[in-house]
Protein backbone atom coordinates (compact mmCIF):
# COMPACT_ATOMS: atom_id res chain seq x y z
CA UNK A 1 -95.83 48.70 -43.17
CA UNK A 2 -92.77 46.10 -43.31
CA UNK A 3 -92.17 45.56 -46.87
CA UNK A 4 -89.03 42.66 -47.81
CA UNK A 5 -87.69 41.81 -51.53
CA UNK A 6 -87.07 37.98 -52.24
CA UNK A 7 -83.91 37.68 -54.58
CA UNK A 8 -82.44 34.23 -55.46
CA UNK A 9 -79.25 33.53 -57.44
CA UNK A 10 -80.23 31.67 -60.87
CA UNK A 11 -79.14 30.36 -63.83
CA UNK A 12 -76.09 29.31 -62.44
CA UNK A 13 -75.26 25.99 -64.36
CA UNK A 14 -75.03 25.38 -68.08
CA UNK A 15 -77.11 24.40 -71.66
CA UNK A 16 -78.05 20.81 -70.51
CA UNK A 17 -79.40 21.84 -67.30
CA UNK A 18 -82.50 21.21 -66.41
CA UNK A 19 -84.62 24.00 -65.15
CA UNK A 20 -86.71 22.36 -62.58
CA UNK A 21 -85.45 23.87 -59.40
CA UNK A 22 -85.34 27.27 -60.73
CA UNK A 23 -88.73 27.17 -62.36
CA UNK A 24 -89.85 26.25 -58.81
CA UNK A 25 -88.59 28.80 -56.76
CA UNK A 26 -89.48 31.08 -59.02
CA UNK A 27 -92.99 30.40 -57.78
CA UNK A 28 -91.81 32.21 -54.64
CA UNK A 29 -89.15 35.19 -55.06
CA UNK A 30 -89.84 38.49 -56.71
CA UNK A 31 -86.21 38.87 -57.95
CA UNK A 32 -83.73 36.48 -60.19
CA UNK A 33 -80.39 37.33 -60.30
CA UNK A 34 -78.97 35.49 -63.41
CA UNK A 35 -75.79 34.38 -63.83
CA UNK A 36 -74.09 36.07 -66.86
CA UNK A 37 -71.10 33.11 -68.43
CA UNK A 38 -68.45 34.02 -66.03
CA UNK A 39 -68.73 32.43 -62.78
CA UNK A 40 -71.73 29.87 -64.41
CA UNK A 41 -74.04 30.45 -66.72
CA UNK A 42 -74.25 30.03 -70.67
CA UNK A 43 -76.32 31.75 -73.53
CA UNK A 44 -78.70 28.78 -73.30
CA UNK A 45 -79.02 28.86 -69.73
CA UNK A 46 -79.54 32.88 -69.56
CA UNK A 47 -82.18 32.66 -72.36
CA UNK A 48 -84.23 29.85 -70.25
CA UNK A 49 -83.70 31.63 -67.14
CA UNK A 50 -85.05 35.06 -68.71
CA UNK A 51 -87.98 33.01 -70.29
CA UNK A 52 -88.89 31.82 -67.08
CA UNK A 53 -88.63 34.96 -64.94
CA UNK A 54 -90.71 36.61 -67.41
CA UNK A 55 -93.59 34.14 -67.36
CA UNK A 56 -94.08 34.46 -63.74
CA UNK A 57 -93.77 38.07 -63.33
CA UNK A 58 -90.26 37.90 -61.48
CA UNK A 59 -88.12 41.17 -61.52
CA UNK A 60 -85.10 40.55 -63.74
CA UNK A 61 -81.34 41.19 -62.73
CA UNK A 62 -78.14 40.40 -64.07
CA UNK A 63 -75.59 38.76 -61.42
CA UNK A 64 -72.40 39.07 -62.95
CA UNK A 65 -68.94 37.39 -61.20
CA UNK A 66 -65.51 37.29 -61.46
CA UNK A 67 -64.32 35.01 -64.91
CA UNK A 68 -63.54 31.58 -62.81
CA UNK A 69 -65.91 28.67 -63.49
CA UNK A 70 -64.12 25.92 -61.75
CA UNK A 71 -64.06 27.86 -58.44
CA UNK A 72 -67.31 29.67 -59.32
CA UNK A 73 -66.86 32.72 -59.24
CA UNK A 74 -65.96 32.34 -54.88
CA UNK A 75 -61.97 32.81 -55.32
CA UNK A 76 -60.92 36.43 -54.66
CA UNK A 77 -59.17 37.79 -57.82
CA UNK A 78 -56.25 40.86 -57.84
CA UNK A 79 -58.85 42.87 -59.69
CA UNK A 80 -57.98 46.73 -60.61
CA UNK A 81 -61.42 48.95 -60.88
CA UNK A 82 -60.94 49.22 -65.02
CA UNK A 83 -60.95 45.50 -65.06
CA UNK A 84 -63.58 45.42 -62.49
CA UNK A 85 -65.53 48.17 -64.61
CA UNK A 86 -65.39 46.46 -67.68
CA UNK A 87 -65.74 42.49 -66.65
CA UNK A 88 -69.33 44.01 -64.96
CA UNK A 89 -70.29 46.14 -68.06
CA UNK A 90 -69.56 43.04 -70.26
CA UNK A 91 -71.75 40.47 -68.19
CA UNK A 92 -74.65 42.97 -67.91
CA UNK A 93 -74.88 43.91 -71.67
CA UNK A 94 -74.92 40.05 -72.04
CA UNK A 95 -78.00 39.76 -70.01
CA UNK A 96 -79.51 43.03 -70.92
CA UNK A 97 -79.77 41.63 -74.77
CA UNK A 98 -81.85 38.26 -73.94
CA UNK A 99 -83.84 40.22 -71.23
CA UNK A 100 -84.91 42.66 -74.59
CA UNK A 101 -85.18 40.23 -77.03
CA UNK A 102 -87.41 38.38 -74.35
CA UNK A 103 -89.66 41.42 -74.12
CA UNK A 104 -88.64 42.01 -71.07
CA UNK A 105 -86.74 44.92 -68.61
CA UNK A 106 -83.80 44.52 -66.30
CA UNK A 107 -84.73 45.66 -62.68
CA UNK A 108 -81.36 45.73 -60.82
CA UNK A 109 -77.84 44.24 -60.70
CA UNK A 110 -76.37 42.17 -58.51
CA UNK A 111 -72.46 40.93 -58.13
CA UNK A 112 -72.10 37.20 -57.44
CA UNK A 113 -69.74 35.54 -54.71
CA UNK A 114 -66.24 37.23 -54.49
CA UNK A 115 -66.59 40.30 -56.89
CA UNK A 116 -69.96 40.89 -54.19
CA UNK A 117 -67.38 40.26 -51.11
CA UNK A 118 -64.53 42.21 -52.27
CA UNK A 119 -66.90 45.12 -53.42
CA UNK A 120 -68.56 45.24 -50.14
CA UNK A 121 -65.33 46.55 -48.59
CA UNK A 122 -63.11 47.92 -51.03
CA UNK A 123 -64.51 51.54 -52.36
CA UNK A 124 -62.20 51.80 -55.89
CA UNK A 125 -63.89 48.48 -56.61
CA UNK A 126 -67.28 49.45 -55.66
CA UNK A 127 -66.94 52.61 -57.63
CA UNK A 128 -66.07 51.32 -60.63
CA UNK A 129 -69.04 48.43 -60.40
CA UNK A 130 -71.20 51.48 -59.10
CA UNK A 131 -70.18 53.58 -62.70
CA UNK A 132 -70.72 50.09 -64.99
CA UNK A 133 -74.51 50.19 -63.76
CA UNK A 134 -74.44 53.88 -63.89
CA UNK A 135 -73.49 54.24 -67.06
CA UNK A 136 -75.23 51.24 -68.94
CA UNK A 137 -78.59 52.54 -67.07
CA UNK A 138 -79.08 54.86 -64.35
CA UNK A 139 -82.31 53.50 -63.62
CA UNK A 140 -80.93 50.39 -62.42
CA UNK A 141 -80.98 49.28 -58.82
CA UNK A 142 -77.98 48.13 -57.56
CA UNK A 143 -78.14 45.06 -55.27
CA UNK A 144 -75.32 45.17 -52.50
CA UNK A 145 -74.01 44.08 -48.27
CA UNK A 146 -76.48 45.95 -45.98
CA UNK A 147 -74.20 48.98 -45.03
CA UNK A 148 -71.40 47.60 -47.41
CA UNK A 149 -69.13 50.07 -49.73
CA UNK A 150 -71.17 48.86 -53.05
CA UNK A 151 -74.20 50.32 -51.37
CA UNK A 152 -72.68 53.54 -50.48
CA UNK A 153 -71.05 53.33 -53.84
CA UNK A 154 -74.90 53.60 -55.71
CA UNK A 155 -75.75 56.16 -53.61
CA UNK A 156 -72.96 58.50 -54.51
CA UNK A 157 -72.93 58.06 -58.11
CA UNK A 158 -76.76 58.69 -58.32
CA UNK A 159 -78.14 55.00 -58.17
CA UNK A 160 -81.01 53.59 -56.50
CA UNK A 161 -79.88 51.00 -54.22
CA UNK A 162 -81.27 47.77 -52.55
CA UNK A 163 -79.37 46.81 -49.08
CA UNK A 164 -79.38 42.96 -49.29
CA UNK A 165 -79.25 41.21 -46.41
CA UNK A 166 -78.94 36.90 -46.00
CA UNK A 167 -81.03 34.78 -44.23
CA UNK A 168 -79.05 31.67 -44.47
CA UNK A 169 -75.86 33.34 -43.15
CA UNK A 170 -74.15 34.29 -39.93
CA UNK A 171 -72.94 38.05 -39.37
CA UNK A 172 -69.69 39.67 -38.07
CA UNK A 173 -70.03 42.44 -35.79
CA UNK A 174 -68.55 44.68 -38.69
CA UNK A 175 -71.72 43.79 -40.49
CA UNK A 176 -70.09 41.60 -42.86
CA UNK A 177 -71.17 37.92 -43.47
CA UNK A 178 -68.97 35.39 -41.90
CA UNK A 179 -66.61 33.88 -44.50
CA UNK A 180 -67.59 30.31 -45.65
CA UNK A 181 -64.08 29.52 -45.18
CA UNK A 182 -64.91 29.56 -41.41
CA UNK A 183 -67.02 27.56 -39.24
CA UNK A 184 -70.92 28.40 -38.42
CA UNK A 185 -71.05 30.45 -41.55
CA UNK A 186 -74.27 28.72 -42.87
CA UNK A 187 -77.07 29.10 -40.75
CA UNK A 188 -78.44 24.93 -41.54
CA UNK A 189 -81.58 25.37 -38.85
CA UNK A 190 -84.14 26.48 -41.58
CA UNK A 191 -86.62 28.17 -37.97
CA UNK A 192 -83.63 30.08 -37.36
CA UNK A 193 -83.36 31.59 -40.69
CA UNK A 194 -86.28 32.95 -40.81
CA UNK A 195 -86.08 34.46 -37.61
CA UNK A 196 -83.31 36.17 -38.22
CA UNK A 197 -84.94 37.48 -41.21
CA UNK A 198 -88.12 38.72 -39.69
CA UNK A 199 -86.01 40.26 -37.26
CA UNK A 200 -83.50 42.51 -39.70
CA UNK A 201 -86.95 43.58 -41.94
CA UNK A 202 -88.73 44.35 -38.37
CA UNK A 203 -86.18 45.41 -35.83
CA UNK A 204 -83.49 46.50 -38.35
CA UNK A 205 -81.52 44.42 -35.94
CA UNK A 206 -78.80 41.12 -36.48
CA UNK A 207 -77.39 38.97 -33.87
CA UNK A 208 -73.69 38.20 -34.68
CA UNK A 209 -70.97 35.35 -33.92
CA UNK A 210 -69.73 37.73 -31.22
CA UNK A 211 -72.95 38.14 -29.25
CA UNK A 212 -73.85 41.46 -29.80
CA UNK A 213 -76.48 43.04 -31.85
CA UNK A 214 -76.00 45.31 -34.57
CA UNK A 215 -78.19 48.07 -36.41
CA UNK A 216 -78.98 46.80 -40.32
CA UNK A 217 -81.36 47.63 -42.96
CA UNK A 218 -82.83 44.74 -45.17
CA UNK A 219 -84.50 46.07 -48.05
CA UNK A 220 -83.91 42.59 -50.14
CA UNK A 221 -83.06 39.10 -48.50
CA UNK A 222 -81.00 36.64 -50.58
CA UNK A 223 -82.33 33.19 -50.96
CA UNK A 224 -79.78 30.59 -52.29
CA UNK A 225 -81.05 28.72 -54.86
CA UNK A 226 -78.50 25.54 -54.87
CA UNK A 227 -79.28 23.80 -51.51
CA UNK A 228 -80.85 20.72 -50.94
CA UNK A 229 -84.18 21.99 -49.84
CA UNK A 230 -83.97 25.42 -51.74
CA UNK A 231 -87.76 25.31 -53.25
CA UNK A 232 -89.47 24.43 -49.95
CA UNK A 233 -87.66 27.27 -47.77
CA UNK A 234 -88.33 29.36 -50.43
CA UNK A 235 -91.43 28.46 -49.76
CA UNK A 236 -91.42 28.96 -46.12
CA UNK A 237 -89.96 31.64 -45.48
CA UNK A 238 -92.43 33.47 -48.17
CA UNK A 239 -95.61 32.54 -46.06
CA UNK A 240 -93.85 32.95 -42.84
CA UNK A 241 -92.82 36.65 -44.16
CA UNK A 242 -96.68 37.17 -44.83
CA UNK A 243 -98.03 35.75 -41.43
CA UNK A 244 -96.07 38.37 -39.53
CA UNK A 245 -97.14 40.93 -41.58
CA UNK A 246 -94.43 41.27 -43.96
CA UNK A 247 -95.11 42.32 -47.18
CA UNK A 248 -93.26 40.89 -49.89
CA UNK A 249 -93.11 42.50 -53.75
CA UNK A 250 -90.27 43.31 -56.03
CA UNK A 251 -87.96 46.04 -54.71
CA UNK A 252 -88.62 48.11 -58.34
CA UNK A 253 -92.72 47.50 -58.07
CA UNK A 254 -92.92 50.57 -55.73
C-alpha cells in the first residue's frame, strides 16, 4: 500500500493576519510546519496557527529559518554549525512551548527556505540541525530533501526521518530542486503537479530539467501554502492522491 504525508508551510505572516487561508488548507494536509519569528512568524501568529492545527487533528511541526524577515528567510546566510545549532534549538523551543500550553505534541521539524537548501547539501550544517532535534527530543521526525544530507544527517544521529519531496517544483538530476533563481523552477500547470507526485509516491521515480529520470523516495510532499490557488490544489491533489490509491495520513500516525 502507497502511503504519502501532506505538509504545508504555515504561519508565515504576522499578529494582524488573518487566518483564512491557513484554516482552509488545513482542511486538507496532515502536517503544518509553523513558522517560528525568524524568517515570518510572531507569538500571535504561532499561537493561532497551533490552535488551529490542533482543532483539526493536523500533526504539528516547527519550521524554523534563518533570522531574515525582509528576504524571508530565502537569502543564503555564512552560517557556522554552532550558530546553525543554536538559531534551530531557539525557534523550536519557541514552538514547542505554545504547542504544550495548547495541549498539544510536536510531530517533526522542518527547516524553511535557505537554512532547508543549504542543509540539504552541506553535512556540518545538517549535523548540527540533526543534534538541535536530537537533543531537544529524539522522538522527533526530522523533515528534509529526498536523498539530501539533512536526511542522512537524522539517520546517523538516531532520528526518525521523513524524505520530503515537492510537487510544485522542478528537479536537477543531482536530486536537488531547481533554484527559484532560475527559470522553470515552479511547476505553474497544477495536472502536472500532481503527476509528478503520484509518480515519486508510486514509481519512486522524478523526471528532471535534463531529461532523465532519477530514483527518489517521497515519504512527505510539500504543499506551499502562499500561492494564489493554494486551498483548492490542496484540495486536489488530496482527492487525486486517494483516487489512485494513495493513502494519505500523518507521517507520525503509523
Amino acid at each position: 500500500m502507497s502511503v504519502i504525508d501532506l505538509n504545508c508551510d504555515m504561519g508565515e505572516s504576522f499578529g494582524a493576519y488573518k487566518m483564512g487561508s491557513d484554516e482552509e488548507i488545513l482542511k486538507y494536509v496532515t502536517s503544518a510546519n509553523i513558522a517560528c519569528g525568524f524568517h515570518a512568524g510572531d507569538p500571535k501568529t504561532m499561537r493561532k496557527t497551533v490552535r488551529l492545527a490542533i482543532e483539526h487533528s493536523v500533526a504539528i511541526g516547527a519550521h524554523p529559518g534563518l533570522y531574515d524577515l525582509h528576504g524571508f528567510g530565502r537569502r543564503n546566510m555564512d552560517l557556522s554549525p554552532e550558530e546553525a545549532y543554536d538559531m534551530v534549538t531557539y525557534q523550536i523551543g519557541a514552538l514547542w512551548a505554545f504547542v504544550k500550553a495548547e495541549g498539544g505534541t510536536m510531530q517533526h521539524v522542518k527547516p524553511h527556505g535557505a537554512l532547508y537548501n543549504m542543509a540539504s547539501i552541506n553535512q556540518s550544517l545538517s549535523e548540527a540541525i540533526a543534534k538541535a532535534v536530537y537533543d531537544i527530543d529524539p522522538g522527533l521526525i526530522l523533515f528534509g530533501l529526498a536523498n539530501g544530507e539533512l536526511v542522512k544527517a537524522g539517520k546517523r544521529i538516531g532520528l526518525r526521518t521523513g524524505n520530503e519531496v515537492f510537487a510544485d517544483r522542478t528537479y536537477q538530476q543531482d536530486g536537488t530542486l531547481t533554484s527559484r533563481r532560475q527559470q522553470g523552477a515552479m511547476i505553474e500547470n497544477e495536472d502536472e503537479a500532481v503527476k509528478q507526485v503520484i509518480r515519486m509516491v508510486k514509481e519512486q521515480k522524478v523526471h528532471t530539467q535534463q531529461g532523465i529520470d532519477v530514483d527518489i523516495v517521497a515519504e512527505t510532499v510539500c504543499i506551499h501554502g502562499d500561492g494564489p490557488n493554494a486551498v483548492n490544489f490542496s484540495k486536489l491533489i488530496k482527492e487525486r492522491l486517494e483516487q489512485s490509491g494513495i493513502t494519505v495520513r500523518a507521517i507520525g500516525s503509523e
